[in-house]
N, C-alpha and C. Protein backbone atom coordinates (compact mmCIF):
# COMPACT_ATOMS: atom_id res chain seq x y z
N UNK A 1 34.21 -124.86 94.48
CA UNK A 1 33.42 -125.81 93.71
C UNK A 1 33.36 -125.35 92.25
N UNK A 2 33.84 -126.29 91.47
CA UNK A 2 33.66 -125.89 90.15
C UNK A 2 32.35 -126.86 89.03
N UNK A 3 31.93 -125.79 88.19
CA UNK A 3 30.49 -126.64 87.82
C UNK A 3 30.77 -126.18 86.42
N UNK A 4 30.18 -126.92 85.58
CA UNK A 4 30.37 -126.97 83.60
C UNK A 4 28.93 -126.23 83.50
N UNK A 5 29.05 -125.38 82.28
CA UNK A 5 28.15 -124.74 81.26
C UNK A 5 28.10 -124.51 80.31
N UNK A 6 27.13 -125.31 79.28
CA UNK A 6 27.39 -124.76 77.76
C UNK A 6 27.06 -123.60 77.96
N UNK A 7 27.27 -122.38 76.92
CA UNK A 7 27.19 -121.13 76.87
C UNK A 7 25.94 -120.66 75.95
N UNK A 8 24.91 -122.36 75.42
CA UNK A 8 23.43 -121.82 74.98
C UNK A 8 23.00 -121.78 75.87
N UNK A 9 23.29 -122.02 77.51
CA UNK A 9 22.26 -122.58 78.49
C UNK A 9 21.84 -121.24 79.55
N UNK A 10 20.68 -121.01 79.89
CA UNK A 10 20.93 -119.22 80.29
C UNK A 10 21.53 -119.31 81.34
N UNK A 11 21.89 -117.89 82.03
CA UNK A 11 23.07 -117.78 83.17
C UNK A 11 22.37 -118.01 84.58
N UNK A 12 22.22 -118.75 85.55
CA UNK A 12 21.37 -118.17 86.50
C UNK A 12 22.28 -117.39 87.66
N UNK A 13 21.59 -117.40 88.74
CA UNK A 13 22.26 -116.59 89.78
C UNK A 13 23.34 -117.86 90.92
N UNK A 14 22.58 -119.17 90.54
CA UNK A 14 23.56 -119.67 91.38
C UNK A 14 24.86 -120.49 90.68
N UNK A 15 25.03 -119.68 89.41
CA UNK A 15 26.26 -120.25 88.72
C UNK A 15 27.21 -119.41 89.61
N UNK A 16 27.01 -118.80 90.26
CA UNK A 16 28.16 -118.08 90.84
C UNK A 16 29.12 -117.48 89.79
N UNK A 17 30.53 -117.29 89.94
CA UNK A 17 31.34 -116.48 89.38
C UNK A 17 31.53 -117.79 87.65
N UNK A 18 31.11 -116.77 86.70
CA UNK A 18 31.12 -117.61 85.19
C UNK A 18 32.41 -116.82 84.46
N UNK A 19 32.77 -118.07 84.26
CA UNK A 19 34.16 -117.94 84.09
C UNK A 19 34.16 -118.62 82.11
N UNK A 20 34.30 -117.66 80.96
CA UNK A 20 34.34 -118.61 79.69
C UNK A 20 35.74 -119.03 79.60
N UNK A 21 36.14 -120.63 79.21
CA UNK A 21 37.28 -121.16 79.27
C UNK A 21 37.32 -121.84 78.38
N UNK A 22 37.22 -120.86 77.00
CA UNK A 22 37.52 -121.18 75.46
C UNK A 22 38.32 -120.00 75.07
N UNK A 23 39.18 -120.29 73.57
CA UNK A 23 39.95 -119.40 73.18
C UNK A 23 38.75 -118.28 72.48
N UNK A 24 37.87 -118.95 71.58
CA UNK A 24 37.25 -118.47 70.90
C UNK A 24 35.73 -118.12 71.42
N UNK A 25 34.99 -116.66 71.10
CA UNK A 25 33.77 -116.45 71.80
C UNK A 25 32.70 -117.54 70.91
N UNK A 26 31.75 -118.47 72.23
CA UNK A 26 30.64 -119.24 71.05
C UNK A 26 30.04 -118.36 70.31
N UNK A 27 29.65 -119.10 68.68
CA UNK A 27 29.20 -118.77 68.02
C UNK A 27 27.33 -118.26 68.40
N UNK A 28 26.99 -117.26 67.98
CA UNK A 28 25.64 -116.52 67.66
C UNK A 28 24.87 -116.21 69.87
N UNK A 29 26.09 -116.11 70.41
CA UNK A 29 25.99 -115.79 71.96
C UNK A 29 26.29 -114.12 71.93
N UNK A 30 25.68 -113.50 72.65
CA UNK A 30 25.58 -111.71 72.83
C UNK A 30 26.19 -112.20 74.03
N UNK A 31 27.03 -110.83 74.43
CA UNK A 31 27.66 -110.61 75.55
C UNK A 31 26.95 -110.45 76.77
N UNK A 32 25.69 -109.92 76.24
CA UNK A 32 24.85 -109.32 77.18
C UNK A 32 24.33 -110.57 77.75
N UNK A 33 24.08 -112.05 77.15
CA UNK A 33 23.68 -113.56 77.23
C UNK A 33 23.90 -113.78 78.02
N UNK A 34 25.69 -114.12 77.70
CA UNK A 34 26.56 -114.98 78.67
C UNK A 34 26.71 -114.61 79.74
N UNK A 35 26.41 -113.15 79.94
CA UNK A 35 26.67 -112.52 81.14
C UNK A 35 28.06 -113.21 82.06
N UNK A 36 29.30 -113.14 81.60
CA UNK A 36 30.62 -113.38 81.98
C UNK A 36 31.33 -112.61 83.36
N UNK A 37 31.71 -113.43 84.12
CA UNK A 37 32.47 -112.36 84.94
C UNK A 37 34.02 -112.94 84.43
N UNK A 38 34.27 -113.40 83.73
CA UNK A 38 35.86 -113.23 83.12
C UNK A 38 35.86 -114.08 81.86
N UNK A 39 36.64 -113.72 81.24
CA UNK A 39 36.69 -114.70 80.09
C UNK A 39 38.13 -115.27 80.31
N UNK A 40 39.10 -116.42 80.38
CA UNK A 40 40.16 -116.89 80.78
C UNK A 40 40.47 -117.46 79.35
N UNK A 41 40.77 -116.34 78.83
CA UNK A 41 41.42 -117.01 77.18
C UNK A 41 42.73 -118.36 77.49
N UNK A 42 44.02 -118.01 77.91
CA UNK A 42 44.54 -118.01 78.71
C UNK A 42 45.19 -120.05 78.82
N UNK A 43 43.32 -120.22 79.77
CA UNK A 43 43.60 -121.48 80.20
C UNK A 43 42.95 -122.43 79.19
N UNK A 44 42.64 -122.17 77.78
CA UNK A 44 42.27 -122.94 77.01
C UNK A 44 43.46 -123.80 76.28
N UNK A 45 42.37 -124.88 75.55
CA UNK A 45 43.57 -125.58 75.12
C UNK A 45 44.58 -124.70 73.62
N UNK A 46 45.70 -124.86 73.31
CA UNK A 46 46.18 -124.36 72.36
C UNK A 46 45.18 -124.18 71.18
N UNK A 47 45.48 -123.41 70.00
CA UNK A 47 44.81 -123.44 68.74
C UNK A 47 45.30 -124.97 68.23
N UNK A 48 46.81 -125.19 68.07
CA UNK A 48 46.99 -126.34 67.41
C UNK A 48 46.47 -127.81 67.83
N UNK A 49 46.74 -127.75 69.77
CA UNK A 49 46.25 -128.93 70.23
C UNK A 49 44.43 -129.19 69.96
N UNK A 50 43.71 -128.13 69.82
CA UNK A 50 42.19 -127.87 69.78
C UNK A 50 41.92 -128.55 68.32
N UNK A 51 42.75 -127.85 67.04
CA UNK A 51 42.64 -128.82 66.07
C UNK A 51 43.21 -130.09 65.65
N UNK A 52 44.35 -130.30 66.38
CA UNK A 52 44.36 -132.16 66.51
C UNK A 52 43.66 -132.60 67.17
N UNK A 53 42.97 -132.78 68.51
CA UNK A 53 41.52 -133.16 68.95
C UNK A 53 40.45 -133.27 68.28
N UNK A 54 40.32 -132.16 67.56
CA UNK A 54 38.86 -131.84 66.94
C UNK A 54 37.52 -132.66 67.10
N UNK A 55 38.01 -132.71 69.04
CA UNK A 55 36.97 -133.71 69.21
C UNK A 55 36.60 -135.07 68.71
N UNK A 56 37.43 -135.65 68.72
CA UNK A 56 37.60 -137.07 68.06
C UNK A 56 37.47 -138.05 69.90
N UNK A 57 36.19 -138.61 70.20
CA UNK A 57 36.41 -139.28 71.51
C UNK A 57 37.61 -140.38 71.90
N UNK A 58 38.26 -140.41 70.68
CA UNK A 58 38.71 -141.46 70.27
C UNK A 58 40.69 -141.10 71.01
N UNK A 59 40.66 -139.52 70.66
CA UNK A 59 41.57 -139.01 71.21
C UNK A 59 41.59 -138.52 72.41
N UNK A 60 40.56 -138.53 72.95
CA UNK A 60 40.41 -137.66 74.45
C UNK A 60 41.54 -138.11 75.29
N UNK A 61 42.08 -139.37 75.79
CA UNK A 61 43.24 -139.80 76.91
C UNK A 61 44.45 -138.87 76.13
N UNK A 62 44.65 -139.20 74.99
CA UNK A 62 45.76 -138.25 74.57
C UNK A 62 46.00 -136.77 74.46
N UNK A 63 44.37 -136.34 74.03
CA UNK A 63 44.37 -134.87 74.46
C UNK A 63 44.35 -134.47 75.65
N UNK A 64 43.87 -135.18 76.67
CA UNK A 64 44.02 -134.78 78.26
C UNK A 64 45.77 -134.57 78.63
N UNK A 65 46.53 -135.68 78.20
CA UNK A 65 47.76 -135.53 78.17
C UNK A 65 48.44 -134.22 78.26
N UNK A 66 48.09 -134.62 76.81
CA UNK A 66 48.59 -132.73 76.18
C UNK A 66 48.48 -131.84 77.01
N UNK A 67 46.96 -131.72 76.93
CA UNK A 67 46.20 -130.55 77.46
C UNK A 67 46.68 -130.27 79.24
N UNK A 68 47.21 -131.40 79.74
CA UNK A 68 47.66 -131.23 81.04
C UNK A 68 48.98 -130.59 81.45
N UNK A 69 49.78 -130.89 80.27
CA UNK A 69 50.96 -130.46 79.90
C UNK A 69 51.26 -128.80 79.67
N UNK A 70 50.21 -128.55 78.86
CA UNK A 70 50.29 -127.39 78.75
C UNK A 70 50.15 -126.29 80.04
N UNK A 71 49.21 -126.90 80.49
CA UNK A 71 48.71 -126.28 81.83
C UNK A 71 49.40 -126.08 82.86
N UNK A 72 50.41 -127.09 83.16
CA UNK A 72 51.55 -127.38 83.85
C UNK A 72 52.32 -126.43 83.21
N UNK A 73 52.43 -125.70 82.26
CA UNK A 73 53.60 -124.67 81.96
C UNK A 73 53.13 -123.51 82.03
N UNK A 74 51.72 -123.17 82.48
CA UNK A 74 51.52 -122.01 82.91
C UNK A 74 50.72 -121.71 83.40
N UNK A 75 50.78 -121.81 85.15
CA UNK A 75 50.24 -121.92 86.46
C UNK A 75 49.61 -120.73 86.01
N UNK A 76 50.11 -119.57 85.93
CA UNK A 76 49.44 -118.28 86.39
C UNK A 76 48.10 -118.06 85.71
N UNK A 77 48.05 -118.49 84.57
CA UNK A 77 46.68 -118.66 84.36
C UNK A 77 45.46 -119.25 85.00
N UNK A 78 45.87 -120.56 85.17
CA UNK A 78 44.81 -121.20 85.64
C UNK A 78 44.93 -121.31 87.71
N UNK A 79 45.88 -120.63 88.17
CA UNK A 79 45.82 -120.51 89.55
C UNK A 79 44.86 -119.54 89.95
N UNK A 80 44.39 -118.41 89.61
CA UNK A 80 43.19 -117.37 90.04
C UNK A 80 42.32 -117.95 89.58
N UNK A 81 41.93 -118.86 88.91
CA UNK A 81 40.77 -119.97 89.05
C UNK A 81 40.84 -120.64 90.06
N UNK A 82 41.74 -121.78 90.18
CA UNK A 82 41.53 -122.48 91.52
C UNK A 82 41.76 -122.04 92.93
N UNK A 83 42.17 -120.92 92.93
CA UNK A 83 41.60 -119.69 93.77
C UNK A 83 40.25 -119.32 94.57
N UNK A 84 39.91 -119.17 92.97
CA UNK A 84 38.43 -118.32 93.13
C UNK A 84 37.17 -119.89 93.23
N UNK A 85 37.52 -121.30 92.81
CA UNK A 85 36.93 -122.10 93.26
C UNK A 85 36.98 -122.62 94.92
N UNK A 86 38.10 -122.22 95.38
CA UNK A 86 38.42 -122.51 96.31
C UNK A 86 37.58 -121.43 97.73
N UNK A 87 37.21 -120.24 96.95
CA UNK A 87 36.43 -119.38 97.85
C UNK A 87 35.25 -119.23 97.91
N UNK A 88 34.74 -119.97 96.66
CA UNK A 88 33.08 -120.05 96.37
C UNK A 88 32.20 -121.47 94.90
N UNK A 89 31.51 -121.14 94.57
CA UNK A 89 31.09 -121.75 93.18
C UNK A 89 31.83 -120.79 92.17
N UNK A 90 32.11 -121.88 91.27
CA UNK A 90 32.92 -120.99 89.58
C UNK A 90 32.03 -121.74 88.65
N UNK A 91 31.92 -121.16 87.90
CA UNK A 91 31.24 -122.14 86.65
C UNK A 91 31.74 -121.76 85.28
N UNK A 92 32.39 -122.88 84.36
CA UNK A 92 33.04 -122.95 83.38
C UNK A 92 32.25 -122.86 82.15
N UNK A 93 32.20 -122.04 81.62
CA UNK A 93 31.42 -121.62 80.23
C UNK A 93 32.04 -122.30 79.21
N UNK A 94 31.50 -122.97 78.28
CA UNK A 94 32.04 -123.50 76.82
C UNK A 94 31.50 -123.94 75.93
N UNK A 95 31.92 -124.09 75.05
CA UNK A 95 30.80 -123.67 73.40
C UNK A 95 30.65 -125.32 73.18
N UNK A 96 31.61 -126.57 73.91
CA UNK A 96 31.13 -127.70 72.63
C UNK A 96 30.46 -128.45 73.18
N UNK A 97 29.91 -129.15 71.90
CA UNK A 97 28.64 -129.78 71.80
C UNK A 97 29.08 -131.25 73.03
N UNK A 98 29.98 -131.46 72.46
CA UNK A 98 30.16 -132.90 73.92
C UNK A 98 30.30 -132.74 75.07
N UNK A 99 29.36 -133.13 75.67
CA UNK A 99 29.06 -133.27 76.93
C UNK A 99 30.46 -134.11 77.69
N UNK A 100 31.58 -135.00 77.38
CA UNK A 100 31.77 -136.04 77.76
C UNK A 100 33.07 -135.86 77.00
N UNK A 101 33.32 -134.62 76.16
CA UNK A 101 35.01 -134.75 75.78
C UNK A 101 35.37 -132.73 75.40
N UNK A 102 35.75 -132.54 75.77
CA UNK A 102 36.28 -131.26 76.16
C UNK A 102 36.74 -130.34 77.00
N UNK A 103 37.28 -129.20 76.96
CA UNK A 103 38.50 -128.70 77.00
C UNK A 103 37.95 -128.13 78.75
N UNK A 104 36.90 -127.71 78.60
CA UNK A 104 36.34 -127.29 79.70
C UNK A 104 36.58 -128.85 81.21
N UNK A 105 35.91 -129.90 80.58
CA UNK A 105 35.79 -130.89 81.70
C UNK A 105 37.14 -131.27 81.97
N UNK A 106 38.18 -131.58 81.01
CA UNK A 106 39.62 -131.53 81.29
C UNK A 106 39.74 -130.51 82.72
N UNK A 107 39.94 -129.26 81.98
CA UNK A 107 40.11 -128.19 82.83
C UNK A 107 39.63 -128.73 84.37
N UNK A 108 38.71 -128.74 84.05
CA UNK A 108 38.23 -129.04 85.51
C UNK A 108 38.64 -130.20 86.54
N UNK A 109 39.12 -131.64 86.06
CA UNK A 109 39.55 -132.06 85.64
C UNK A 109 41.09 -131.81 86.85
N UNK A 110 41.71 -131.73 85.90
CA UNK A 110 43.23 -131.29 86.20
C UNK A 110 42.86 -130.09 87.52
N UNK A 111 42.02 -129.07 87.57
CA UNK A 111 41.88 -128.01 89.04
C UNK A 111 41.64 -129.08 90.19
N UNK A 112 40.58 -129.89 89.78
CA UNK A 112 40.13 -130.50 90.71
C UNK A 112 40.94 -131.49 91.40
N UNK A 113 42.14 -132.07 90.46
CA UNK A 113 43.03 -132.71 91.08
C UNK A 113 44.34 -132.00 92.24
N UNK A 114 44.18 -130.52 91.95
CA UNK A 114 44.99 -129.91 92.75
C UNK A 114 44.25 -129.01 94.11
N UNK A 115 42.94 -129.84 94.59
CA UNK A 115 42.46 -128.90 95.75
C UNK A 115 42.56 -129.25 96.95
């Protein structure tokens, strides 16, 4: 089972295994906060695809595209995720403000279509 988290929101115990699935650490968050059990640099979206998005809702079908594409070229990242959802709760850590267009719900998204 996989579940979304902004990374202002505190950690509890039944987020299960917190997984951050951004390139970049959120801004003004202590390590000690987020309390992370992995950070998956990895399965984020590119630097370049992240700034043609720049969150524009307007682009989201096209950034999912992308963003699916990419993912599709490199299983090994994002397979010990759908792994580790597959054996318990995961919960996806991420810094942006939209609830309703980002890299994280994609993510999830695209795992969830392969369980």
């Amino acid at each position: 089972m996989i579940r979304l988290k902004r990374a202002y929101e505190p950690a509890v115990a039944s987020d299960g295994r917190r997984v951050l699935v951004e390139r970049l650490w959120p801004r003004g968050v202590t390590k000690e906060r987020l309390r992370l059990d992995a950070w998956a640099k990895d399965v984020a979206p590119s630097p370049a695809l992240r700034r043609w998005f720049g969150h524009d809702p307007r682009r989201w079908t096209e950034f999912r595209r992308r963003y699916f594409a990419e993912l599709r070229a490199k299983a090994s990242a994002w397979k010990p995720l759908l792994a580790a959802a597959r054996r318990g709760r995961v919960t996806f850590i991420y810094a942006a403000r939209d609830l309703e267009h980002n890299g994280a719900l994609a993510l999830k998204a695209f795992l969830e279509a392969r369980t």
